[in-house]
N, C-alpha and C. Protein backbone atom coordinates (compact mmCIF):
# COMPACT_ATOMS: atom_id res chain seq x y z
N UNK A 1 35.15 -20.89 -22.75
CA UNK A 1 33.86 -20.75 -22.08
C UNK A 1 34.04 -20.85 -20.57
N UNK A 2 33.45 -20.37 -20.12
CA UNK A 2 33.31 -20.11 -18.55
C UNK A 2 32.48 -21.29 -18.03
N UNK A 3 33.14 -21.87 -16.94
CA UNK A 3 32.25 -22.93 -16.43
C UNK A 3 31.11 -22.36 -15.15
N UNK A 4 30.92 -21.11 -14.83
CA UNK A 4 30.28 -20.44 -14.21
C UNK A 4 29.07 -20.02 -14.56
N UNK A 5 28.70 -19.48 -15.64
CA UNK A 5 28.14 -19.41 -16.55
C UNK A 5 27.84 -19.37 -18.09
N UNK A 6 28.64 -19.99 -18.97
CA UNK A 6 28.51 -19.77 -19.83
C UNK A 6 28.91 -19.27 -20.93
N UNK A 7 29.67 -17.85 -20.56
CA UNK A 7 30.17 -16.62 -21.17
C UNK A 7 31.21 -16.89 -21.89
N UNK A 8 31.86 -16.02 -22.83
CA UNK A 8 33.07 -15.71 -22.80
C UNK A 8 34.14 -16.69 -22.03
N UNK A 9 34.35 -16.38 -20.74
CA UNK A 9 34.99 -16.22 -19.76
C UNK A 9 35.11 -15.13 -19.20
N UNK A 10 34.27 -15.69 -17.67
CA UNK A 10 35.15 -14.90 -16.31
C UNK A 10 36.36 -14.45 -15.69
N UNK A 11 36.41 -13.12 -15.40
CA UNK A 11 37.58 -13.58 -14.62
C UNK A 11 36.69 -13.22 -13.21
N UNK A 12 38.20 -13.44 -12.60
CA UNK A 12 37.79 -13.48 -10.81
C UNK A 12 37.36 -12.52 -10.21
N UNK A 13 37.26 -11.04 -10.88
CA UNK A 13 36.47 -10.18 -10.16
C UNK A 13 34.83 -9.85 -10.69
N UNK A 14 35.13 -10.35 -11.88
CA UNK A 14 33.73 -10.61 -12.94
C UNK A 14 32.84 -11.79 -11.78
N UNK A 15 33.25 -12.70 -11.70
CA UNK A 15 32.64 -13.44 -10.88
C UNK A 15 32.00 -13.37 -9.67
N UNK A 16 33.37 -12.19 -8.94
CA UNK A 16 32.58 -11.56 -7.51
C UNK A 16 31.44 -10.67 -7.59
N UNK A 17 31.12 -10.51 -8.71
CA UNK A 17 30.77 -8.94 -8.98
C UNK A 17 29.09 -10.00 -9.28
N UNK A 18 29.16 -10.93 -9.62
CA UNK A 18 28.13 -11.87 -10.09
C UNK A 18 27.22 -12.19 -8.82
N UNK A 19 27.95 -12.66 -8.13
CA UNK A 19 28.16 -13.22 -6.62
C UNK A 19 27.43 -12.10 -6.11
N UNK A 20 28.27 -11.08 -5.34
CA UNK A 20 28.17 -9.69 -5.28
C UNK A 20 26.12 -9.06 -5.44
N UNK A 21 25.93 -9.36 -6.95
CA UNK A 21 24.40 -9.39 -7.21
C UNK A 21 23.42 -10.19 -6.58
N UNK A 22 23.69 -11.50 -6.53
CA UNK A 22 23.38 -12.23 -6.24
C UNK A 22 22.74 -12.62 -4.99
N UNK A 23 23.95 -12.04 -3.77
CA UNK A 23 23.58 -11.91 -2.10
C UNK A 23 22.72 -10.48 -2.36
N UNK A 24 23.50 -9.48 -3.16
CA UNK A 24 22.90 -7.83 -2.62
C UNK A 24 21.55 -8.27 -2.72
N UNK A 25 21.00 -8.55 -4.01
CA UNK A 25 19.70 -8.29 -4.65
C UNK A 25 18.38 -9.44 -3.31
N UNK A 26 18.95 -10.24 -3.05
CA UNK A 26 18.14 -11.31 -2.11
C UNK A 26 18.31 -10.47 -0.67
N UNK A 27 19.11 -10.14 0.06
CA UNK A 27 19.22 -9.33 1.15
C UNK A 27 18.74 -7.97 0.88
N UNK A 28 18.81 -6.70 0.23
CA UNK A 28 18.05 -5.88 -0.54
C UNK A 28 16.69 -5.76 -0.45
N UNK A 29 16.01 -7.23 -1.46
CA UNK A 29 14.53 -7.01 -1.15
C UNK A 29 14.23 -8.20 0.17
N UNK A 30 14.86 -8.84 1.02
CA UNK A 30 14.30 -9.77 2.25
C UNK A 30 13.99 -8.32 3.17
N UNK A 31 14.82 -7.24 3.48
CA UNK A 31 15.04 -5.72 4.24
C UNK A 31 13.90 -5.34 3.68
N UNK A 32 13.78 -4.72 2.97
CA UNK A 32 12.20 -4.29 2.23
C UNK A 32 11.29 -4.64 2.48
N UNK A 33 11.27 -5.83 2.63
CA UNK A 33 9.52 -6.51 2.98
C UNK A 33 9.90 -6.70 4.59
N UNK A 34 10.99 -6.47 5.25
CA UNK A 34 10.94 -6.93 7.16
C UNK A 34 10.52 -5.31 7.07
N UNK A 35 11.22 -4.44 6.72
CA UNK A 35 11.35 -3.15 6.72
C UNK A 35 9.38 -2.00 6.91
N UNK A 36 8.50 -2.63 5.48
CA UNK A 36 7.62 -2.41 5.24
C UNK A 36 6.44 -3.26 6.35
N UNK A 37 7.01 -4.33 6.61
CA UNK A 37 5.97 -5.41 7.38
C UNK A 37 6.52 -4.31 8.74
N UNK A 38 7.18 -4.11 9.49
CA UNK A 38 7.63 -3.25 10.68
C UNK A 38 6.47 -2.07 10.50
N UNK A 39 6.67 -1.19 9.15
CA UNK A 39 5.80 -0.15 9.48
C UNK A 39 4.36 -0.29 9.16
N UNK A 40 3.66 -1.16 8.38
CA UNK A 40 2.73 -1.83 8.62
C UNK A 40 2.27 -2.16 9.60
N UNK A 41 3.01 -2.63 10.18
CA UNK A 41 2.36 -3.26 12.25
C UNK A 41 2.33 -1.71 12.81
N UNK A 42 3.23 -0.92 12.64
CA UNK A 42 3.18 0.18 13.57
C UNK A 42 1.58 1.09 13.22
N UNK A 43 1.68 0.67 12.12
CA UNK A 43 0.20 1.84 11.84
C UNK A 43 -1.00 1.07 12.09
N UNK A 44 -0.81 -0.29 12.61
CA UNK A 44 -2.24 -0.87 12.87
C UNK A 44 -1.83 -1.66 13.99
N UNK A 45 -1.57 -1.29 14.62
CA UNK A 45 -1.55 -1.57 16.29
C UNK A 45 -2.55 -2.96 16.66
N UNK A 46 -3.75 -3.20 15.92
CA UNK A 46 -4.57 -3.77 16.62
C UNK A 46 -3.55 -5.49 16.00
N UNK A 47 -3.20 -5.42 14.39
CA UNK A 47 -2.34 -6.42 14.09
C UNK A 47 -1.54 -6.67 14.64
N UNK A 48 -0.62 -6.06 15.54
CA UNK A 48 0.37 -6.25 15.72
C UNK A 48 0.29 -6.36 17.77
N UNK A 49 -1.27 -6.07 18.16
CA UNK A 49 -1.34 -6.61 19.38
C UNK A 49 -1.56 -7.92 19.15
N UNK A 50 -2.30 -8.72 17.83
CA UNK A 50 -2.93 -10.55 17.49
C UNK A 50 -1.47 -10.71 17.75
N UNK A 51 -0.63 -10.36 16.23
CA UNK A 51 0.82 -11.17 15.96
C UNK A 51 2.15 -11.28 17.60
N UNK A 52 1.89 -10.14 18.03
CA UNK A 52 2.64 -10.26 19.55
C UNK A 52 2.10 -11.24 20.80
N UNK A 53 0.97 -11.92 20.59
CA UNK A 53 -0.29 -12.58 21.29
C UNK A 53 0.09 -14.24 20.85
N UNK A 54 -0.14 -14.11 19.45
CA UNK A 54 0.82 -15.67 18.82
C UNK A 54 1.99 -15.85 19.44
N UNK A 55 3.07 -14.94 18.85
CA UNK A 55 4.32 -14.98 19.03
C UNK A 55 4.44 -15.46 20.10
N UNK A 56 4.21 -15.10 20.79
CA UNK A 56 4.28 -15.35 22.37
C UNK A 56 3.76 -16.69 23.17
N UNK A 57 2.44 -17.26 22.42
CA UNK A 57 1.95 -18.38 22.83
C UNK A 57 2.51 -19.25 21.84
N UNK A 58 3.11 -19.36 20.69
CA UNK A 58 3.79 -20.11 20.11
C UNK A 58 5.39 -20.68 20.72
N UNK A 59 5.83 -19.39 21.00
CA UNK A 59 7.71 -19.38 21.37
C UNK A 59 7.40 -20.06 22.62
N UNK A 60 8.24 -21.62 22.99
CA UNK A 60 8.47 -22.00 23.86
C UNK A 60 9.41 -21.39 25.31
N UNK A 61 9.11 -21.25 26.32
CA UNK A 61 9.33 -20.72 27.50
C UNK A 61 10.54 -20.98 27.90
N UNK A 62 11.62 -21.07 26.90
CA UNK A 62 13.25 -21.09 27.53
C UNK A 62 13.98 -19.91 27.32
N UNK A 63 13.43 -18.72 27.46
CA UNK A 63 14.09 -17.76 27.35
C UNK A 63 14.65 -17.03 26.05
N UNK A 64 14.34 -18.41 24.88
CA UNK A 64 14.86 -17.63 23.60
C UNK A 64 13.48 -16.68 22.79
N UNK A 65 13.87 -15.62 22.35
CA UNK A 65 12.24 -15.49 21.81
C UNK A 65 12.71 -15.43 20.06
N UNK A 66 13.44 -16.40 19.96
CA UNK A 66 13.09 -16.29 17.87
C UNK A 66 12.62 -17.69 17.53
N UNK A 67 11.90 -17.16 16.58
CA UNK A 67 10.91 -18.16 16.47
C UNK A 67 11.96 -18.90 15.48
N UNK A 68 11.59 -20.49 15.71
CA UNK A 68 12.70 -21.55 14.81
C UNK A 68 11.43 -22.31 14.22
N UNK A 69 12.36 -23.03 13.36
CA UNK A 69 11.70 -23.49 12.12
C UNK A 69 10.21 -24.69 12.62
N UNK A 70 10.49 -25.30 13.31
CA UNK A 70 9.25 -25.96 13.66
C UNK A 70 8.06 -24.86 14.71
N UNK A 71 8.53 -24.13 14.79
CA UNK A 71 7.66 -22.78 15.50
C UNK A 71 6.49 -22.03 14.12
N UNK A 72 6.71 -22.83 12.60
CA UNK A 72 6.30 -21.64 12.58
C UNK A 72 4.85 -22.86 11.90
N UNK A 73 4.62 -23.69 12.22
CA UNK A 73 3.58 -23.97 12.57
C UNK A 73 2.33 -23.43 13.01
N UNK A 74 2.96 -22.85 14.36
CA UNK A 74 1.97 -22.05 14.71
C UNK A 74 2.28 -20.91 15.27
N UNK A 75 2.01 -20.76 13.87
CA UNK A 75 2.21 -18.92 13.87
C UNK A 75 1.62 -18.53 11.92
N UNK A 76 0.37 -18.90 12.28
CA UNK A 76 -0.67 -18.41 11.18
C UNK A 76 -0.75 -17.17 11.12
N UNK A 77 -0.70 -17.09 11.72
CA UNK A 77 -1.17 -14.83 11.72
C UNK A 77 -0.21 -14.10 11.34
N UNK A 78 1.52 -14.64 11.85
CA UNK A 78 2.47 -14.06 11.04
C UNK A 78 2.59 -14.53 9.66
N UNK A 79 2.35 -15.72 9.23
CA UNK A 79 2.09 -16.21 7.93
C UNK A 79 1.57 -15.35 6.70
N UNK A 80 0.11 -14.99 7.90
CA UNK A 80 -0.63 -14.03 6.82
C UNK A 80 -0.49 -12.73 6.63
N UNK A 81 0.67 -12.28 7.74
CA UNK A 81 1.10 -10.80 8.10
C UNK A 81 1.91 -10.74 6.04
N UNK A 82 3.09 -11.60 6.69
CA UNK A 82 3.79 -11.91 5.65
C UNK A 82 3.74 -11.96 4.15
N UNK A 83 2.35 -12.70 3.75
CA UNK A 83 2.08 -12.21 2.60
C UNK A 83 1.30 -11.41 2.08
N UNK A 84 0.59 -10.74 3.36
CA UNK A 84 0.11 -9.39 3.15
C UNK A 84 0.76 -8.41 3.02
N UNK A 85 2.28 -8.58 3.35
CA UNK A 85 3.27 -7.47 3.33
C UNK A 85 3.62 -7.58 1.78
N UNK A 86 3.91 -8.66 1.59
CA UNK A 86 4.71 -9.16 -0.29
C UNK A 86 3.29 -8.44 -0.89
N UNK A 87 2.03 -9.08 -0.72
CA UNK A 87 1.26 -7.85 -1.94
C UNK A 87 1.11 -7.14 -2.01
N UNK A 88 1.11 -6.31 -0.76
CA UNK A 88 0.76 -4.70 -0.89
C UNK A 88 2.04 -3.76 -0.80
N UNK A 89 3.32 -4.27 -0.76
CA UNK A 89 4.48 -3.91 -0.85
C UNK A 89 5.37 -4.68 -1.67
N UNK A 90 5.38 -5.50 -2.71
CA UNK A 90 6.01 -6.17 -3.58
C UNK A 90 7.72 -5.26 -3.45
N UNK A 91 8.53 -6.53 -2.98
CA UNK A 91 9.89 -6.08 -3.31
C UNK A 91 10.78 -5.64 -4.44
N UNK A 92 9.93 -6.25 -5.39
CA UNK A 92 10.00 -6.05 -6.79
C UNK A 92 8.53 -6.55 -7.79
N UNK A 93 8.40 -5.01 -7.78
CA UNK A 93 7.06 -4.58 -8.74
C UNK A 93 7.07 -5.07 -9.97
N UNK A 94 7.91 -4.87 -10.19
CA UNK A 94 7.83 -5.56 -11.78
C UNK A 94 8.69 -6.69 -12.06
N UNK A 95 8.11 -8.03 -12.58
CA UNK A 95 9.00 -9.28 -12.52
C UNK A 95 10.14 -9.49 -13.72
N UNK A 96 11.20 -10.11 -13.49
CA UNK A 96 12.37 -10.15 -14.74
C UNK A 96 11.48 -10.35 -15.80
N UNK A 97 11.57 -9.97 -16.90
CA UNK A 97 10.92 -10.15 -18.64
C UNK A 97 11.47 -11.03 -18.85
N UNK A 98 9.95 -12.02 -19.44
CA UNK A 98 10.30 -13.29 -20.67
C UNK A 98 10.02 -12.59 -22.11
N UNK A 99 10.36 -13.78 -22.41
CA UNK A 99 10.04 -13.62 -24.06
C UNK A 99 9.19 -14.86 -24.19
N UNK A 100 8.00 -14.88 -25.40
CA UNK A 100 7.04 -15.79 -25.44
C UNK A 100 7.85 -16.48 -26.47
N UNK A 101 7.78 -17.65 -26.48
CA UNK A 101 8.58 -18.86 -27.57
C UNK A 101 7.49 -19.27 -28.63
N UNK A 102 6.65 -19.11 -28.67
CA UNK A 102 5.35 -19.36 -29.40
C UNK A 102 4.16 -18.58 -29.02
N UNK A 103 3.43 -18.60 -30.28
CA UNK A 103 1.91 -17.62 -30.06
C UNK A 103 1.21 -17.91 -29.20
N UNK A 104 0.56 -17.54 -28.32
CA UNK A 104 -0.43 -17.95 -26.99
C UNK A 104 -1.40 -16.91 -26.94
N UNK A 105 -2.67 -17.39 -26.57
CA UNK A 105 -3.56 -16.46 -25.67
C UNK A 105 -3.76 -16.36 -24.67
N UNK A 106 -4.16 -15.12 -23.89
CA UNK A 106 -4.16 -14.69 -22.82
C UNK A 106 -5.33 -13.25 -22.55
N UNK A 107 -6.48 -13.80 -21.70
CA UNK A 107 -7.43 -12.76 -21.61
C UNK A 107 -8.01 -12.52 -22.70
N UNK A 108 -7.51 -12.98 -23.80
CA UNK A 108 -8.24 -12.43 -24.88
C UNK A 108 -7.17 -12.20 -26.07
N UNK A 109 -6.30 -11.64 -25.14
CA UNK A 109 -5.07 -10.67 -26.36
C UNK A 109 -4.53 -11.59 -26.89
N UNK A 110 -3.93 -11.43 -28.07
CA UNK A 110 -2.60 -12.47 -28.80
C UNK A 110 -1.28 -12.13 -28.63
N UNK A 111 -0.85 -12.89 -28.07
CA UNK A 111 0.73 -12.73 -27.57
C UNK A 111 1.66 -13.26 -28.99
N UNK A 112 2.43 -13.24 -29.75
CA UNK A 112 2.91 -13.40 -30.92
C UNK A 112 4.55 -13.98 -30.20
N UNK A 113 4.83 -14.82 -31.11
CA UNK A 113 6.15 -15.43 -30.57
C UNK A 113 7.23 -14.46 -30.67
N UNK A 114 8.46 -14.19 -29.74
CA UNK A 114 9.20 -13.32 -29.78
C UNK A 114 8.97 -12.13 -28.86
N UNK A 115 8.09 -12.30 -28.03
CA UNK A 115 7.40 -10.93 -27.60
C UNK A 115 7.83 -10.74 -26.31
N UNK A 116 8.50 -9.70 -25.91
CA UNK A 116 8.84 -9.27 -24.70
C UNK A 116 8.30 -9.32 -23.74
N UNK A 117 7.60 -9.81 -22.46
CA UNK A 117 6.36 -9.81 -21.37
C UNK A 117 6.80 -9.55 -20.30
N UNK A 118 6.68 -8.47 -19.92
CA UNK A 118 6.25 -8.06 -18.12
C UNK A 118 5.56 -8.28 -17.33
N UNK A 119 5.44 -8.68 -16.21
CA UNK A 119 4.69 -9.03 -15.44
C UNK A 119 4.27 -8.18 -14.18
N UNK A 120 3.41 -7.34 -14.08
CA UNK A 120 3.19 -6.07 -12.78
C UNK A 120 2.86 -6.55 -11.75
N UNK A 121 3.38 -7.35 -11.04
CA UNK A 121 3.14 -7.79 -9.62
C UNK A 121 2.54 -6.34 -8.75
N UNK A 122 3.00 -5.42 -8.50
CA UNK A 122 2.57 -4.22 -8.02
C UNK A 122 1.21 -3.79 -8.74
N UNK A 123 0.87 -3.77 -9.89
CA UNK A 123 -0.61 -3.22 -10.07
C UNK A 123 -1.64 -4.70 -10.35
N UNK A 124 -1.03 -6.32 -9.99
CA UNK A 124 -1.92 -7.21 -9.34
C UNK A 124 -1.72 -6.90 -8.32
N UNK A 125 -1.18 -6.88 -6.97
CA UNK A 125 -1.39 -6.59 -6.09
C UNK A 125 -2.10 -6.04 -5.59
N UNK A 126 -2.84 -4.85 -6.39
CA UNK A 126 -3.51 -3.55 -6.16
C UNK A 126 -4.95 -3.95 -7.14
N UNK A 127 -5.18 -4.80 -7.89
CA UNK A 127 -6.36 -4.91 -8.89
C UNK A 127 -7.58 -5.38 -7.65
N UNK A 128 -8.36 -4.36 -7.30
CA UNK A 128 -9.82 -4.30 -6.68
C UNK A 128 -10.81 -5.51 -7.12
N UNK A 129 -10.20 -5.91 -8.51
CA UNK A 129 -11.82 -7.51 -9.00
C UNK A 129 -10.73 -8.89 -8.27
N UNK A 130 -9.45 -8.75 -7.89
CA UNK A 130 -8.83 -9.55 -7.27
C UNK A 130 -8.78 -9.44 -5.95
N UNK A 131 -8.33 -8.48 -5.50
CA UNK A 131 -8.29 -8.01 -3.84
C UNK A 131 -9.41 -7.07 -3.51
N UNK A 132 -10.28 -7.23 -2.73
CA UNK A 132 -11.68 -6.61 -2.15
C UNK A 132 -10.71 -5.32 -1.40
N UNK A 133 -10.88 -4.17 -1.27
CA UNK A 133 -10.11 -3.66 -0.15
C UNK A 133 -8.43 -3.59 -0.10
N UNK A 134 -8.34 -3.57 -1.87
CA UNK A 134 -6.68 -3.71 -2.07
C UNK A 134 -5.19 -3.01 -1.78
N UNK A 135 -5.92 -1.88 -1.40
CA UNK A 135 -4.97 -0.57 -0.54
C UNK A 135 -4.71 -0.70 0.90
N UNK A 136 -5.62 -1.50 1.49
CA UNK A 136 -6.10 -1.47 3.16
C UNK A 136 -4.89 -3.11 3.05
N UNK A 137 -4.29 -2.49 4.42
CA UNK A 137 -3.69 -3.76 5.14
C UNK A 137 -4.28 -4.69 5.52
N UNK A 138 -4.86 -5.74 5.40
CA UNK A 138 -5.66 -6.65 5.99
C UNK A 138 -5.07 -8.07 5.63
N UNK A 139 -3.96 -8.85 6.98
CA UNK A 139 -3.57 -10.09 6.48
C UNK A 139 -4.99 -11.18 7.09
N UNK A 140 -5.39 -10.84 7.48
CA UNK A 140 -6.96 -11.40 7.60
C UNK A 140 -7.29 -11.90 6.48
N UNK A 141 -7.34 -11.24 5.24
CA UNK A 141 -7.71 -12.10 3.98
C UNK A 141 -7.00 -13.13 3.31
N UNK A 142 -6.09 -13.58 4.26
CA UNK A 142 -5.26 -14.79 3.71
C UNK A 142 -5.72 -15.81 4.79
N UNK A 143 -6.32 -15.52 5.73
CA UNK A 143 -6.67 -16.56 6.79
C UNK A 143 -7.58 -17.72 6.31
N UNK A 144 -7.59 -19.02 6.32
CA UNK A 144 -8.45 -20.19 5.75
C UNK A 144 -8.06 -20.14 4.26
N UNK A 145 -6.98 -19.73 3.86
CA UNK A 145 -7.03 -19.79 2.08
C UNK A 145 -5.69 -20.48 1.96
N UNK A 146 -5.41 -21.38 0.74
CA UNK A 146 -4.65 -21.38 0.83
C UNK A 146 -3.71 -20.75 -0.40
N UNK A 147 -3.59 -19.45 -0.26
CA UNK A 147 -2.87 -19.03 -1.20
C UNK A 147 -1.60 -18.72 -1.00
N UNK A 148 -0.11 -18.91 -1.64
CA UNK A 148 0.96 -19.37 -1.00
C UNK A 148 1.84 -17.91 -1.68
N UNK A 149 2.88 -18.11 -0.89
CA UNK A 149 4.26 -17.12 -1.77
C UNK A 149 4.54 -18.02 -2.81
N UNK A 150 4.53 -18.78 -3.51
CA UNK A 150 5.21 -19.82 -4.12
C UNK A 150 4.94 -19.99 -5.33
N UNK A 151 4.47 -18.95 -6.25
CA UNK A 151 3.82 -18.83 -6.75
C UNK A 151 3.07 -19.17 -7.95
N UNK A 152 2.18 -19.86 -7.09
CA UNK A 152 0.62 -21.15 -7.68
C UNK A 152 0.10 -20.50 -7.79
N UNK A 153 -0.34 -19.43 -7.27
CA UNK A 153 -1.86 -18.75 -7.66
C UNK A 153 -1.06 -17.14 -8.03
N UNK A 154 -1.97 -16.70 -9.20
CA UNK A 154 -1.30 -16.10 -10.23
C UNK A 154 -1.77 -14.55 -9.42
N UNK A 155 -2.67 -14.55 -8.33
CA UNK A 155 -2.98 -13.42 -7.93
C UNK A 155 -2.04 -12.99 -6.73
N UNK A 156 -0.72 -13.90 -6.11
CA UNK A 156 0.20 -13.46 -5.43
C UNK A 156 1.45 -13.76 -6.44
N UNK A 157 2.73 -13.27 -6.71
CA UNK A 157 3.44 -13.65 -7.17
C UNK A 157 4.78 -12.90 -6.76
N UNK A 158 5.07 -12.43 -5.74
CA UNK A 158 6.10 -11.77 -5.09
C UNK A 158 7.68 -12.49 -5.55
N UNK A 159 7.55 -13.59 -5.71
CA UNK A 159 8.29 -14.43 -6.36
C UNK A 159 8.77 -14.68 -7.79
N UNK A 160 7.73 -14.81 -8.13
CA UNK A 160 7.62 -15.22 -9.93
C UNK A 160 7.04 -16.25 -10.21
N UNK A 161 7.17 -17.23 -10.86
CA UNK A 161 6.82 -18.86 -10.74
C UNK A 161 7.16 -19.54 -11.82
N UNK A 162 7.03 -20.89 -11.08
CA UNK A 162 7.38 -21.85 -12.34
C UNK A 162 9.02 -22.07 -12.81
N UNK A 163 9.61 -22.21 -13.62
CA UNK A 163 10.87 -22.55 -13.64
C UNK A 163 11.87 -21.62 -13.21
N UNK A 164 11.20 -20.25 -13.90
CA UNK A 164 11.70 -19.23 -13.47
C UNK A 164 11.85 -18.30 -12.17
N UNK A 165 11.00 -19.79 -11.02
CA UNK A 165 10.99 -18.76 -9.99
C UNK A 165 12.38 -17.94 -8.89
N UNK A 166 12.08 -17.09 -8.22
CA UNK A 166 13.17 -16.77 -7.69
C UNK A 166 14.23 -17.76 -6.64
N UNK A 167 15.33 -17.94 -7.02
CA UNK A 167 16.19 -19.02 -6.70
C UNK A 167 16.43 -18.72 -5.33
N UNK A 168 16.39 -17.85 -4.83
CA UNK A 168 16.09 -16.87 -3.10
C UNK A 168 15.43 -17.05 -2.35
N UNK A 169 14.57 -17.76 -2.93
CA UNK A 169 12.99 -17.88 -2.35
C UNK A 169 13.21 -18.23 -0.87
N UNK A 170 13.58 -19.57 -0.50
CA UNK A 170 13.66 -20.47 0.84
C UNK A 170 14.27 -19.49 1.66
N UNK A 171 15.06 -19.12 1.38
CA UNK A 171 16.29 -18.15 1.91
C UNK A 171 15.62 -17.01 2.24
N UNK A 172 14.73 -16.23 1.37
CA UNK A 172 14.25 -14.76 1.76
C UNK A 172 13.10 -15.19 2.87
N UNK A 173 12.18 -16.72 2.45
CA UNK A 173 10.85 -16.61 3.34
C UNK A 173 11.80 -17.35 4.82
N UNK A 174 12.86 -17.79 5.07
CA UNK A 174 13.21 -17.67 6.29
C UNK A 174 13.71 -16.82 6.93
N UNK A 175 14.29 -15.90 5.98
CA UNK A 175 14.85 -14.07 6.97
C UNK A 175 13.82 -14.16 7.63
N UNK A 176 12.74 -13.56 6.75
CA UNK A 176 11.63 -13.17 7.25
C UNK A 176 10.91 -14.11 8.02
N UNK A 177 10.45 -15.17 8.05
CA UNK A 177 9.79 -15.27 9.25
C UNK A 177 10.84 -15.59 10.18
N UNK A 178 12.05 -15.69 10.63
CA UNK A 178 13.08 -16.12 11.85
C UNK A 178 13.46 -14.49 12.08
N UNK A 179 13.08 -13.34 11.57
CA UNK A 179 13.34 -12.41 11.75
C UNK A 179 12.98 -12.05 13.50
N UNK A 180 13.63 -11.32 14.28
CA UNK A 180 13.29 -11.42 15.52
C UNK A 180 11.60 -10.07 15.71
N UNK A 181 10.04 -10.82 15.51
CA UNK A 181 8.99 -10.05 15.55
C UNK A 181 8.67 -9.70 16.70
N UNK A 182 9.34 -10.08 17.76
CA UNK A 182 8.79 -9.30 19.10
C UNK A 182 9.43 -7.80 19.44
N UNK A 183 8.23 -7.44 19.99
CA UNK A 183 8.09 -5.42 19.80
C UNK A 183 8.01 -5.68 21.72
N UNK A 184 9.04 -4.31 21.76
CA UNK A 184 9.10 -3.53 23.57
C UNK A 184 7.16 -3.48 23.24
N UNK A 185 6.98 -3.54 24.65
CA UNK A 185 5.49 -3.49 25.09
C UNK A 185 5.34 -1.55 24.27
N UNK A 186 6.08 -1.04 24.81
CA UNK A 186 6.21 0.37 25.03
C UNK A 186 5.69 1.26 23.37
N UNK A 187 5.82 0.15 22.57
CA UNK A 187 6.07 0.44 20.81
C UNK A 187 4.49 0.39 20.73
N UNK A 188 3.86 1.63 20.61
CA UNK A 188 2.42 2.33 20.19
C UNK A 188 2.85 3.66 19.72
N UNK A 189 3.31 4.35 18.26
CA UNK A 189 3.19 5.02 18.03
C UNK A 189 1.56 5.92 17.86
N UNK A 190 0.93 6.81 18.72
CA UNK A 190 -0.17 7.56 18.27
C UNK A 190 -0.47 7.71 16.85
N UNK A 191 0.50 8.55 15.88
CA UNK A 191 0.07 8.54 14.75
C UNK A 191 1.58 8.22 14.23
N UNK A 192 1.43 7.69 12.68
CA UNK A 192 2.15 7.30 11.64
C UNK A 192 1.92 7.30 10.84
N UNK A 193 2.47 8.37 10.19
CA UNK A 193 2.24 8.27 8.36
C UNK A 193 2.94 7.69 7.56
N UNK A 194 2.45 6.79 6.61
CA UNK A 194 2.82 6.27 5.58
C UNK A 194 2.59 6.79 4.58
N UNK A 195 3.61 7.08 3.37
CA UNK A 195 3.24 7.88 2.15
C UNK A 195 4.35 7.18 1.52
N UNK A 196 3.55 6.92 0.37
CA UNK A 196 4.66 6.22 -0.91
C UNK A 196 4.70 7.25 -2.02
N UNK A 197 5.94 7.72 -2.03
CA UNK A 197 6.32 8.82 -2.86
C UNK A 197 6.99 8.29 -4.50
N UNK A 198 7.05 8.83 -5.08
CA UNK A 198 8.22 7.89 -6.29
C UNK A 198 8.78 9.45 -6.43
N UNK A 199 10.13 9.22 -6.42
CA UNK A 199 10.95 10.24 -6.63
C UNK A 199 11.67 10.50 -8.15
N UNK A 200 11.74 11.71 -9.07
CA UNK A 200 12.14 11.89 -10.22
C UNK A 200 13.15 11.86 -10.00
């Protein structure tokens, strides 16, 4: 047995290759959501004149401009940028599958023990009786709430939750907010299209 995980046994490139998943898949989707939050700000200029307005009155005046860990205090507006980016761009739409260990209800339906379950983070993200305005960028609707990445409340879950949540977590929500958010004055694209295509 493998003291790594479990298996068989590893060998040493089996292991890198583990490893290997492990960094790709957490760096992968942290790029995705800096990536999507970037073109998000570009198409709404007026967000991204607030979040450059914080940034700026938050970052202390020694010349460094990345925001560090007691900085992000105050910096609410990137907070809410942030998980406005995870719902309306989920890095991963659909969450790893459980299996139910016993019969449960849910909404109504009967879940039967043994049963395969998916979880659509991408079409909660998008459910209109949950999000007012669920297509439209607006991290405004996280302002005064406290609804977290972490995932407690079942209507964000970019993460997963509960035992199973993503082991990345700390790690991905500090890329992202220590990510360097200050934009050249000069960065006003006129127009920008965004189009989410799915390719065959």
């Amino acid at each position: 047995m493998c003291g790594f995980c479990g298996c068989r046994g590893c060998s040493v490139e089996e292991m890198k290759a583990i490893l290997l998943e492990i960094l790709g898949g957490g760096i992968i989707t942290t790029a995705l959501t800096i990536e999507w939050g970037l073109a998000e700000l570009l198409k709404h200029p007026r967000c991204l004149q607030r979040l450059r307005k914080e940034i700026e009155e938050a970052l202390p005046k020694k010349g460094n401009d990345l925001i560090r860990e007691e900085d992000i205090a105050n910096v609410d507006f990137l907070k809410s940028v942030v998980k406005e980016v995870a719902r309306l761009h989920p890095a991963v739409p659909m969450l790893v599958p459980r299996i139910s260990t016993q019969e449960c209800e849910i909404g109504g339906y009967i879940i039967p023990p043994q049963t395969l379950a998916f979880v659509n983070v991408w079409g909660i993200s998008r459910d209109e009786s949950v999000w007012p305005n669920a297509l439209q960028f607006l991290p405004e609707r996280f302002e005064g709430k406290d609804v977290e990445l972490r995932g407690q409340h079942f209507e964000l879950l970019p993460f997963g939750s509960g035992r199973r949540i993503c082991m990345g977590l700390p790690l991905a929500v500090s890329m992202v907010f220590f990510f360097k958010w200050r934009f050249s004055r000069s960065l006003f694209p006129r127009t920008l299209t965004l189009k989410l295509q799915l390719y065959k």
